[in-house]
N, C-alpha and C. Protein backbone atom coordinates (compact mmCIF):
# COMPACT_ATOMS: atom_id res chain seq x y z
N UNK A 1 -102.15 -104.32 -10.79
CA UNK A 1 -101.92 -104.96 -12.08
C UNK A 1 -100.94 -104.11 -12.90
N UNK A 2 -99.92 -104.76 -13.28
CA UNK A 2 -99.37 -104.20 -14.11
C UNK A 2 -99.80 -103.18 -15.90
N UNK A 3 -99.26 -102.60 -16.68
CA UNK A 3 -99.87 -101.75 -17.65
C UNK A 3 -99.02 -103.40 -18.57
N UNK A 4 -98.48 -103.92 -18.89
CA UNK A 4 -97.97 -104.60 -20.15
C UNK A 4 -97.06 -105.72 -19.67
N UNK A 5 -97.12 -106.61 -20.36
CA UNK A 5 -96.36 -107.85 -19.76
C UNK A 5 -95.72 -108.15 -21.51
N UNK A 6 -94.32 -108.61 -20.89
CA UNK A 6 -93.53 -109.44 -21.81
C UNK A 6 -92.67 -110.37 -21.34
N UNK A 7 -92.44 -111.05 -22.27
CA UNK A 7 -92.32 -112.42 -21.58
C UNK A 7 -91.00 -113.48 -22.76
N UNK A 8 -90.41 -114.23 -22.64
CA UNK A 8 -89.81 -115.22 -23.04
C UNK A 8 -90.05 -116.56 -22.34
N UNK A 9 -90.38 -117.30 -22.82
CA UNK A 9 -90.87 -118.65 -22.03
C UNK A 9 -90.16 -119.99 -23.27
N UNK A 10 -89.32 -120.44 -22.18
CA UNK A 10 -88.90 -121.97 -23.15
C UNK A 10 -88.63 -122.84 -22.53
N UNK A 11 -88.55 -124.36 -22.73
CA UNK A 11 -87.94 -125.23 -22.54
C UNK A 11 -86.24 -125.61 -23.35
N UNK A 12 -85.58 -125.31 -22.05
CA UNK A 12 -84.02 -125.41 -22.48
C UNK A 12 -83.51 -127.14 -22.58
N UNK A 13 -84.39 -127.43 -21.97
CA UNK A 13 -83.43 -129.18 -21.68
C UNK A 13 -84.18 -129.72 -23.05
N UNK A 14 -83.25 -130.46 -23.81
CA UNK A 14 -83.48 -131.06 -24.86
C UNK A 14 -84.93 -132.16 -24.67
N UNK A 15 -85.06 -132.94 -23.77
CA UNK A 15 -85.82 -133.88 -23.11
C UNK A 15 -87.26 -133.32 -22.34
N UNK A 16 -86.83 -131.59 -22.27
CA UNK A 16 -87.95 -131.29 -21.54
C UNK A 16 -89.67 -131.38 -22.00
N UNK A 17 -90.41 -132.25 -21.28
CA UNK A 17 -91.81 -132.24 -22.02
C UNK A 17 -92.58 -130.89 -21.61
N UNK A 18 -92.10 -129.79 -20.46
CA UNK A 18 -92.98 -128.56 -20.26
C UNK A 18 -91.49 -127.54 -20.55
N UNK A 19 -92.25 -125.87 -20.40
CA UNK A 19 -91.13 -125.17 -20.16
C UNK A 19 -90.38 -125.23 -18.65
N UNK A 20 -89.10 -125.12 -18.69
CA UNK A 20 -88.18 -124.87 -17.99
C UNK A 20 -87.50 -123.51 -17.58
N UNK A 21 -87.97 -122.55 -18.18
CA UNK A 21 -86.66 -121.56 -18.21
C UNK A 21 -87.93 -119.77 -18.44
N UNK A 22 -88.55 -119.24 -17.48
CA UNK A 22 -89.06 -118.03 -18.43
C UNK A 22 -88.28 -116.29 -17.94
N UNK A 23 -88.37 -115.84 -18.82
CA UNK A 23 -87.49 -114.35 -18.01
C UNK A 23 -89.26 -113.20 -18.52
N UNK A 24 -90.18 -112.88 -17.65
CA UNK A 24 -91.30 -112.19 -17.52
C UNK A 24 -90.71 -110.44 -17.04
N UNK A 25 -91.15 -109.69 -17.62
CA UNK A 25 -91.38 -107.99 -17.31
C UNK A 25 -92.50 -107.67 -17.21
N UNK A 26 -92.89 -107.20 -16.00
CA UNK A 26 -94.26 -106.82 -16.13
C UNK A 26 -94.13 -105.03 -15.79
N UNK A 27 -94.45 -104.28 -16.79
CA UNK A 27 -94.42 -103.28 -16.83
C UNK A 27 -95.15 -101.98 -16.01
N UNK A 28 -94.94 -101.52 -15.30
CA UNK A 28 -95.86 -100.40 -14.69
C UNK A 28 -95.19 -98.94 -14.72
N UNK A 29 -95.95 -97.62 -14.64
CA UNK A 29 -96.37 -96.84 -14.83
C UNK A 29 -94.80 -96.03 -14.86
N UNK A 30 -93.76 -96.53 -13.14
CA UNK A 30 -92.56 -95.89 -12.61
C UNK A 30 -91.93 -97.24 -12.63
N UNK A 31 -91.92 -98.75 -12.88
CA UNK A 31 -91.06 -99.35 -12.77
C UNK A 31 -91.29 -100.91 -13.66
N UNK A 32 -90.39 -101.36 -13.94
CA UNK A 32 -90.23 -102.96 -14.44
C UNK A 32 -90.07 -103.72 -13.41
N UNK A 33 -91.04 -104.70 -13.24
CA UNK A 33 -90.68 -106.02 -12.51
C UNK A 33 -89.99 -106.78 -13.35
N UNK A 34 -88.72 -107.74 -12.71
CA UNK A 34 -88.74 -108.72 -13.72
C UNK A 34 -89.16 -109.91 -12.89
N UNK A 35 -88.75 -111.11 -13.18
CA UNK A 35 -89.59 -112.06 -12.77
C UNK A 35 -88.88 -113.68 -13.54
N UNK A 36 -88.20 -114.05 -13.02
CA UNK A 36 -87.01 -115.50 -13.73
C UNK A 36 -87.06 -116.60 -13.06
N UNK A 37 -86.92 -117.63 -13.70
CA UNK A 37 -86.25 -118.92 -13.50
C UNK A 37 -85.84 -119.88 -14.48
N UNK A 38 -85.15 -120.76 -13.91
CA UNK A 38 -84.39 -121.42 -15.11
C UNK A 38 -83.91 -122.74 -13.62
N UNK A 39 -83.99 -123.77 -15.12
CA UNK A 39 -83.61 -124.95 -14.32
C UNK A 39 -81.94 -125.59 -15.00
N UNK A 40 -81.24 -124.73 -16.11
CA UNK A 40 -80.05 -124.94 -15.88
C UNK A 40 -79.08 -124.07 -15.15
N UNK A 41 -79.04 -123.94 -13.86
CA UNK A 41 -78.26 -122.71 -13.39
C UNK A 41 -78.22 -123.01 -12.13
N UNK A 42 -76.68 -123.48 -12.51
CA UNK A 42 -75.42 -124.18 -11.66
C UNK A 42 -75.29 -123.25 -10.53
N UNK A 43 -75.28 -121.96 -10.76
CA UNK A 43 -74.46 -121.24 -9.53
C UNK A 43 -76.17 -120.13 -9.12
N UNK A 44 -77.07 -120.44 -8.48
CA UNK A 44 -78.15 -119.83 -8.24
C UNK A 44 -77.66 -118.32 -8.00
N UNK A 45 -78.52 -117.24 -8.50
CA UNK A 45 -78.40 -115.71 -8.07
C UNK A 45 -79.48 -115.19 -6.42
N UNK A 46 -79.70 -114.29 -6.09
CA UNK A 46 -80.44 -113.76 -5.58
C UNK A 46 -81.78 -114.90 -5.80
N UNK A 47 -82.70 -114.78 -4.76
CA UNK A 47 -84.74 -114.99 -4.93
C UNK A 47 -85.20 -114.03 -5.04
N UNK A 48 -84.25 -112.69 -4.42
CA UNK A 48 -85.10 -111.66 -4.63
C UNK A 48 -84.32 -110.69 -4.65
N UNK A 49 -84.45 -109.79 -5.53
CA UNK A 49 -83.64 -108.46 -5.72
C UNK A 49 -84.77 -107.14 -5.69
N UNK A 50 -84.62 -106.51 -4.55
CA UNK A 50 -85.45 -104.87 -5.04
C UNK A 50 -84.36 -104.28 -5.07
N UNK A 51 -84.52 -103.38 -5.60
CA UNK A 51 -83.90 -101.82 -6.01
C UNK A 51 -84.71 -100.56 -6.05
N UNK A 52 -84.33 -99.36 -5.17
CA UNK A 52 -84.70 -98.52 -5.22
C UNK A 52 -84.07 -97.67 -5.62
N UNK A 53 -84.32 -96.25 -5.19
CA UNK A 53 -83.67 -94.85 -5.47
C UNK A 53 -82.37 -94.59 -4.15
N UNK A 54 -83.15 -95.27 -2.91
CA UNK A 54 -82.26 -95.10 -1.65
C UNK A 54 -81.66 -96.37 -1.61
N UNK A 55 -82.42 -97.56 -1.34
CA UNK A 55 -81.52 -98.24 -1.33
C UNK A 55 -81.98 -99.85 -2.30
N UNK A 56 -81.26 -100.83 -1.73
CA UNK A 56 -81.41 -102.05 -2.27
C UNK A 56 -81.76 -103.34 -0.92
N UNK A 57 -82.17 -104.61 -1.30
CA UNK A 57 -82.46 -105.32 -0.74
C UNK A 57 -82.29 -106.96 -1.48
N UNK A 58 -81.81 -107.68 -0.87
CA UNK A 58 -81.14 -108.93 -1.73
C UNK A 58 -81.25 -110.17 -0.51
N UNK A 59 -81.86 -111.30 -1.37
CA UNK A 59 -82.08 -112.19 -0.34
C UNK A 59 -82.01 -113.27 -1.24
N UNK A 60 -81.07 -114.25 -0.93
CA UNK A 60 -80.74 -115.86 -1.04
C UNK A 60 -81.43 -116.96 -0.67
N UNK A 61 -81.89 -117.90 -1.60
CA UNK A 61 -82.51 -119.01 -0.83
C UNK A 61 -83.91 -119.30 -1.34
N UNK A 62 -84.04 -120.59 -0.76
CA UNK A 62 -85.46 -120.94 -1.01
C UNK A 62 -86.28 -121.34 0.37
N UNK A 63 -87.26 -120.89 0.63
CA UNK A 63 -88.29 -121.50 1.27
C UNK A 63 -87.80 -122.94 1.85
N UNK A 64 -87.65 -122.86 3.54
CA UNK A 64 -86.80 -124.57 3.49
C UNK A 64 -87.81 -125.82 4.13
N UNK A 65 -89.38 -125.11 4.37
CA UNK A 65 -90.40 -125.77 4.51
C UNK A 65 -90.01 -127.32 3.91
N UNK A 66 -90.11 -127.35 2.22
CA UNK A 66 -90.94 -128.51 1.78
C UNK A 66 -89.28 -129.23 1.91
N UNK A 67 -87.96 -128.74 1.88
CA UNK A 67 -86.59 -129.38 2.69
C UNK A 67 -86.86 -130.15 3.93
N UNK A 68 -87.33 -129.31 4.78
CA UNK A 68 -87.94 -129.70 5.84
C UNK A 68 -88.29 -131.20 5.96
N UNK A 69 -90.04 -131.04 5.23
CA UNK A 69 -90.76 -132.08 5.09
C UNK A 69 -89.60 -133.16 4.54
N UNK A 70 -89.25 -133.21 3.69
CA UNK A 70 -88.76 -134.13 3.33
C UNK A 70 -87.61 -135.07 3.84
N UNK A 71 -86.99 -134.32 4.83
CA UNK A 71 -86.21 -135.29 5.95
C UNK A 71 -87.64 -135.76 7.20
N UNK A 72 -88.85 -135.64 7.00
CA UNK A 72 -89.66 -136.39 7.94
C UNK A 72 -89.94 -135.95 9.09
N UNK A 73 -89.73 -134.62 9.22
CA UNK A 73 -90.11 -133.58 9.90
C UNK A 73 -91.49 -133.09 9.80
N UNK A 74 -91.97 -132.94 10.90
CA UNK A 74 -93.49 -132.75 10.79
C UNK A 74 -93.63 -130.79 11.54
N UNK A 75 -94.44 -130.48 10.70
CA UNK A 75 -94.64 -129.25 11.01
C UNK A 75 -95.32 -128.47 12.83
N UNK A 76 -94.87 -129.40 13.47
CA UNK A 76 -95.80 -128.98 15.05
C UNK A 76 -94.93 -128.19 16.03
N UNK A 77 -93.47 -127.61 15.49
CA UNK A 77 -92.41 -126.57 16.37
C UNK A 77 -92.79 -125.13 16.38
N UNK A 78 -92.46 -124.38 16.99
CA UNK A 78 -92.36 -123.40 17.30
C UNK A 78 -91.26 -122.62 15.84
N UNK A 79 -90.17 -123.20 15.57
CA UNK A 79 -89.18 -122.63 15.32
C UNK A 79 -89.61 -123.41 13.19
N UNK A 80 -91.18 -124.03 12.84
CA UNK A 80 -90.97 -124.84 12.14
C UNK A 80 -90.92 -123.35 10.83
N UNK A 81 -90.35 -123.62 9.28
CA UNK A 81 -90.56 -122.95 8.76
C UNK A 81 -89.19 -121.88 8.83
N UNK A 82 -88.43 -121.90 9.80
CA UNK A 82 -87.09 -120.94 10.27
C UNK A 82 -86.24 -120.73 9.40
N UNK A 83 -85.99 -120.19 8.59
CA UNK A 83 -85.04 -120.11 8.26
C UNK A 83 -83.29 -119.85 8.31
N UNK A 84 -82.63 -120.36 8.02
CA UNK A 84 -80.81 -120.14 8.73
C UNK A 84 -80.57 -119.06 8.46
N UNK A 85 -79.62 -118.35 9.53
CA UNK A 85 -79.49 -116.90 8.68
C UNK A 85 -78.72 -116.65 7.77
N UNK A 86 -77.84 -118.13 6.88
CA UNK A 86 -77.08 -117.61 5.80
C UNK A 86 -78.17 -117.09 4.57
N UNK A 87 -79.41 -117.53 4.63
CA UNK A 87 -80.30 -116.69 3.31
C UNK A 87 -81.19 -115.74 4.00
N UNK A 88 -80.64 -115.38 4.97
CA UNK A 88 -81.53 -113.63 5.16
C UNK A 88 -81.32 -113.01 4.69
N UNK A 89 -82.06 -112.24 4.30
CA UNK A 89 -82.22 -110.92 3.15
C UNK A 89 -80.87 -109.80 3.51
N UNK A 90 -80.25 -109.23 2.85
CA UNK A 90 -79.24 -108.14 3.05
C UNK A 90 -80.03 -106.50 2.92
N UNK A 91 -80.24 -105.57 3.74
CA UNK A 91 -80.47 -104.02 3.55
C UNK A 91 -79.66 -103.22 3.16
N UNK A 92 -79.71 -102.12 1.98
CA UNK A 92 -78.29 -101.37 2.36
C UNK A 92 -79.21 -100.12 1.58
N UNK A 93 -78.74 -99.46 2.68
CA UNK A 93 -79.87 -98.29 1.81
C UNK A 93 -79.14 -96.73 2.71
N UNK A 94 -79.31 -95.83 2.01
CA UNK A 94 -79.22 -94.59 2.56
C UNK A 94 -80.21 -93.54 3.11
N UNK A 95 -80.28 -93.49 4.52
CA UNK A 95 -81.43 -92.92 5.38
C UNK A 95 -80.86 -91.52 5.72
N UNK A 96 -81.35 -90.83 5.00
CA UNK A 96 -80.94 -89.13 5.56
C UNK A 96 -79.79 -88.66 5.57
N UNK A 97 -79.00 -89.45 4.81
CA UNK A 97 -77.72 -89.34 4.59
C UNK A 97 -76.99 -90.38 5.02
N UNK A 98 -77.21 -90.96 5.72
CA UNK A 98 -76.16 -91.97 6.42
C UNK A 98 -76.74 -93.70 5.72
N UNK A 99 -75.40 -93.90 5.26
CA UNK A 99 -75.44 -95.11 4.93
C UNK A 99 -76.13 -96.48 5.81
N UNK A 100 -76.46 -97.44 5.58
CA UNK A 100 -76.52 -98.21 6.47
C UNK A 100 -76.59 -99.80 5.52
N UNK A 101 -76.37 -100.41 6.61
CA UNK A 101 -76.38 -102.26 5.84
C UNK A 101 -76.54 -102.64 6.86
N UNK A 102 -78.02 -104.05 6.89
CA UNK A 102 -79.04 -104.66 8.41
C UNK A 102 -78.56 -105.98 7.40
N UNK A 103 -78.92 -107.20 8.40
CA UNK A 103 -79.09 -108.07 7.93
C UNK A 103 -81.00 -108.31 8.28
N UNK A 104 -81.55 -108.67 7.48
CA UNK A 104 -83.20 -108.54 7.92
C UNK A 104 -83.69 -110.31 8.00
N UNK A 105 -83.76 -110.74 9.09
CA UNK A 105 -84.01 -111.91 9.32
C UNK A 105 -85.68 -112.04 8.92
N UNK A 106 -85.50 -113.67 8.07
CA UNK A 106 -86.98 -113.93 7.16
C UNK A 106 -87.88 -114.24 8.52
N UNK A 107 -89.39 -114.20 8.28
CA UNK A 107 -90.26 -114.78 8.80
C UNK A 107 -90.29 -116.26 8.94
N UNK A 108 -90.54 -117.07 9.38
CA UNK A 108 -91.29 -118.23 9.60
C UNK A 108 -92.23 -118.58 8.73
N UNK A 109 -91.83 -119.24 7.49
CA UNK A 109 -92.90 -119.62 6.62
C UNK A 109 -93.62 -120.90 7.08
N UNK A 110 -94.62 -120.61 7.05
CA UNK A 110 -95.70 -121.80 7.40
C UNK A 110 -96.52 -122.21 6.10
N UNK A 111 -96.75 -123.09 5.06
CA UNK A 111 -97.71 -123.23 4.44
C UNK A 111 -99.41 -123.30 4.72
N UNK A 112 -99.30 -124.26 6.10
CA UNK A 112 -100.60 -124.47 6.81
C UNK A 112 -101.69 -123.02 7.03
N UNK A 113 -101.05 -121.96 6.61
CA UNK A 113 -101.62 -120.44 7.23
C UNK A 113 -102.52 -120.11 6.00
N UNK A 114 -101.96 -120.57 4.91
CA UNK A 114 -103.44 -120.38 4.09
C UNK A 114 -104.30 -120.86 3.99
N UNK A 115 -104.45 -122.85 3.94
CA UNK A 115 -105.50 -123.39 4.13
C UNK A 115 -106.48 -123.22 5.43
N UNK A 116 -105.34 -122.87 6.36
CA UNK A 116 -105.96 -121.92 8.03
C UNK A 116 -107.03 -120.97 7.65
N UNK A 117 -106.74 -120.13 6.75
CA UNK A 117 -106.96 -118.74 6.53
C UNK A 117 -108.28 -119.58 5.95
N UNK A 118 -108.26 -120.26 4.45
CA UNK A 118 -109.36 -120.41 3.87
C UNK A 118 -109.79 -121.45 4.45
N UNK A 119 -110.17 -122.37 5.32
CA UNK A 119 -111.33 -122.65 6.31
C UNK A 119 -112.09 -121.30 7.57
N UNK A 120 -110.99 -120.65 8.20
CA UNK A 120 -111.64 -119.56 8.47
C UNK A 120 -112.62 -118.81 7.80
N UNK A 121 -112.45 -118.46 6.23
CA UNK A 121 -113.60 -117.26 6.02
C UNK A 121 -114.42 -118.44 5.69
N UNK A 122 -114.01 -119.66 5.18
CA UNK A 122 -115.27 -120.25 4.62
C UNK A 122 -116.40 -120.51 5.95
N UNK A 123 -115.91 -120.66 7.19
CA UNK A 123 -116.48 -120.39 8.33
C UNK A 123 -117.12 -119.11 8.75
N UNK A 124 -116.76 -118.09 8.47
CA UNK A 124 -116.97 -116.51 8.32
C UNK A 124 -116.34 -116.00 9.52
N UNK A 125 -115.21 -116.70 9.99
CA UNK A 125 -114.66 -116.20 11.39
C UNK A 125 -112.96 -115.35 10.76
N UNK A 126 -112.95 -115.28 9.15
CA UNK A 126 -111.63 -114.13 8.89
C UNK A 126 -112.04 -114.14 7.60
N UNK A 127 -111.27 -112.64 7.19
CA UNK A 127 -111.53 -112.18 5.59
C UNK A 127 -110.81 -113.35 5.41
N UNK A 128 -110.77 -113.52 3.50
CA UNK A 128 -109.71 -114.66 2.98
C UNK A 128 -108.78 -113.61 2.71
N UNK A 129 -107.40 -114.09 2.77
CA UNK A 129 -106.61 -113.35 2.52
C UNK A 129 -105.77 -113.13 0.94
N UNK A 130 -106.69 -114.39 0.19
CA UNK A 130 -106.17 -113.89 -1.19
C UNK A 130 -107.45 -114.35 -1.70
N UNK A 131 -107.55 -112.92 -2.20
CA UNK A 131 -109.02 -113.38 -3.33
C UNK A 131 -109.56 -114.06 -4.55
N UNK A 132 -110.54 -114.35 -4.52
CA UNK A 132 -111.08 -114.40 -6.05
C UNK A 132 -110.08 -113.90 -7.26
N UNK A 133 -110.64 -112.74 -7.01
CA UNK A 133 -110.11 -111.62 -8.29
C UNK A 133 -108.28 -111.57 -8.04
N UNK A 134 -108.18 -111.81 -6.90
CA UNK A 134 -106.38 -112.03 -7.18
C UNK A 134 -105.64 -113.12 -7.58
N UNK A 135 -106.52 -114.11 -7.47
CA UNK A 135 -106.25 -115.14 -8.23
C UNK A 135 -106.34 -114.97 -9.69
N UNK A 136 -107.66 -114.55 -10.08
CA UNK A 136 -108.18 -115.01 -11.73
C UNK A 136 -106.69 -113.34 -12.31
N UNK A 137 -106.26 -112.80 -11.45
CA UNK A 137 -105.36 -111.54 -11.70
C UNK A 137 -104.10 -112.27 -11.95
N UNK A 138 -103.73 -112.84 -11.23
CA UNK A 138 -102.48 -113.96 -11.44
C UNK A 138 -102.28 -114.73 -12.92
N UNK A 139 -103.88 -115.56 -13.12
CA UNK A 139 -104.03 -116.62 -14.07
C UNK A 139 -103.86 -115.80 -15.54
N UNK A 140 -104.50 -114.48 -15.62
CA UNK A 140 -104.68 -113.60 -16.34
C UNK A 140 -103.13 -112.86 -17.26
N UNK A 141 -102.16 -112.71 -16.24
CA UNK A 141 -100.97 -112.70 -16.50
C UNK A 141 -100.01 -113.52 -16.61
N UNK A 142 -100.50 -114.46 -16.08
CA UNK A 142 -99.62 -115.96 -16.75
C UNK A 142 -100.30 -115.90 -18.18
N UNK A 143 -101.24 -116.27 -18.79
CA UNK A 143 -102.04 -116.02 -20.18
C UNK A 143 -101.63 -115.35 -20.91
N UNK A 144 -101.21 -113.56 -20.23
CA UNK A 144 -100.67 -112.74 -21.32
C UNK A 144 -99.36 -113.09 -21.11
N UNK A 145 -98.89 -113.83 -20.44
CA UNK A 145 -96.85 -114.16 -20.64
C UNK A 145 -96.61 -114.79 -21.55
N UNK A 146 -97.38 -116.03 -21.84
CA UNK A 146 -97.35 -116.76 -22.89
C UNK A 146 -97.67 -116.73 -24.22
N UNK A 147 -99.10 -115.60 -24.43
CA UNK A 147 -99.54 -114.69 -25.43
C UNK A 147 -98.60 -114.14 -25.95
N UNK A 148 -97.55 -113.10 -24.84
CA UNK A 148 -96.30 -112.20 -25.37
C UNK A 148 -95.14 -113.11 -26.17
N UNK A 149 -94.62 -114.34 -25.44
CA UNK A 149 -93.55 -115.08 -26.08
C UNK A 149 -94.26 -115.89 -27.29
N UNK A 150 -95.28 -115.93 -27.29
CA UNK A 150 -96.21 -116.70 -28.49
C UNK A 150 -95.90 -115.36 -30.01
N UNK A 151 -96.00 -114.26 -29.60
CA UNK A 151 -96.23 -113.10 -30.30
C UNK A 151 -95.22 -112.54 -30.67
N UNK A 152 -94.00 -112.58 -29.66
CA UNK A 152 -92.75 -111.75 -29.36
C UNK A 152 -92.93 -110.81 -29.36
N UNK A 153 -93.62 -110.35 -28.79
CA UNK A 153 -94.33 -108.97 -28.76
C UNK A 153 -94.71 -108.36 -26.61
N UNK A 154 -94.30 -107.33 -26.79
CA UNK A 154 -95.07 -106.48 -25.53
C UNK A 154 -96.79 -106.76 -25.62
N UNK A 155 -97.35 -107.38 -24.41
CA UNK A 155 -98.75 -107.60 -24.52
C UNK A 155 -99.37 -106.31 -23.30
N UNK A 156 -100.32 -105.59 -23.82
CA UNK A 156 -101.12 -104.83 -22.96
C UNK A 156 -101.75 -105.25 -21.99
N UNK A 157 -101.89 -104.83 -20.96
CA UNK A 157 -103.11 -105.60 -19.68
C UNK A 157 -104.61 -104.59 -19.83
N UNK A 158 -105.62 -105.34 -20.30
CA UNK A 158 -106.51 -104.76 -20.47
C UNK A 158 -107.14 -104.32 -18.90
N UNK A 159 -107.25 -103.12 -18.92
CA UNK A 159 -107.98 -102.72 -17.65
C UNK A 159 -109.28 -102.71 -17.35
């Protein structure tokens, strides 16, 4: 859990009946997460940006599962969930001195692996793999995001 969350949360489209658009920091001890989206933005950035001390990591794209589905494709391949390698993640980091840049090919997203997962423990044949408490941990910081842009204020995470 993060130590403090702040947050901006709005609806940009004149017409919009929910928000559209939030830019979230969730603060910890050695680093800022940030955390964005926005539904006017023509020229998409990164899904994911880390940054370190050695190196960086940058990956394009969305999840092409529910793409997938929607040309009528049914999830029963081997290859389902694949992603193309124009949005594989980029590496570039410095190992012991020597530079380097990988291209790091994504996993195989499957959605089916969690409801998998949670009939398993509810069976008692696997742990669940996201809990209780990581859930109500999630809901908890969505609450204080909106608290913070409600406040304009840095909100504390009570421990």
């Amino acid at each position: 859990m993060p130590q403090a969350v702040t947050a901006h949360i709005q609806a940009v489209r004149p017409w919009a009946k929910a928000d559209d658009s939030f830019d979230v920091k969730l603060h910890y001890p050695t680093h800022t997460a940030t955390l964005k989206s926005g539904t006017l933005v023509k020229i998409p950035g990164p899904t994911y940006q880390i940054h370190g001390t050695k190196g960086s990591f940058i990956k394009y794209g969305l999840d092409v599962q529910e793409e997938t589905l929607e040309t009528g494709a049914i999830p029963n391949t081997p290859n389902w969930g694949m992603e193309p390698e124009a949005i594989w993640g980029t590496l570039k980091a410095e190992v012991e001195g020597i530079e380097m840049c990988s291209v790091i090919k994504s996993e195989n997203g499957d959605y089916r692996d969690y409801f998998i997962n949670l009939r398993d423990a509810i069976w008692g044949k696997a742990e669940i793999a996201v809990t209780a408490e990581e859930g109500a941990n999630v809901m908890k910081i969505i609450e204080l995001a909106i608290q913070s842009d409600k406040e304009k204020r840095t909100i504390d995470v009570p421990q």
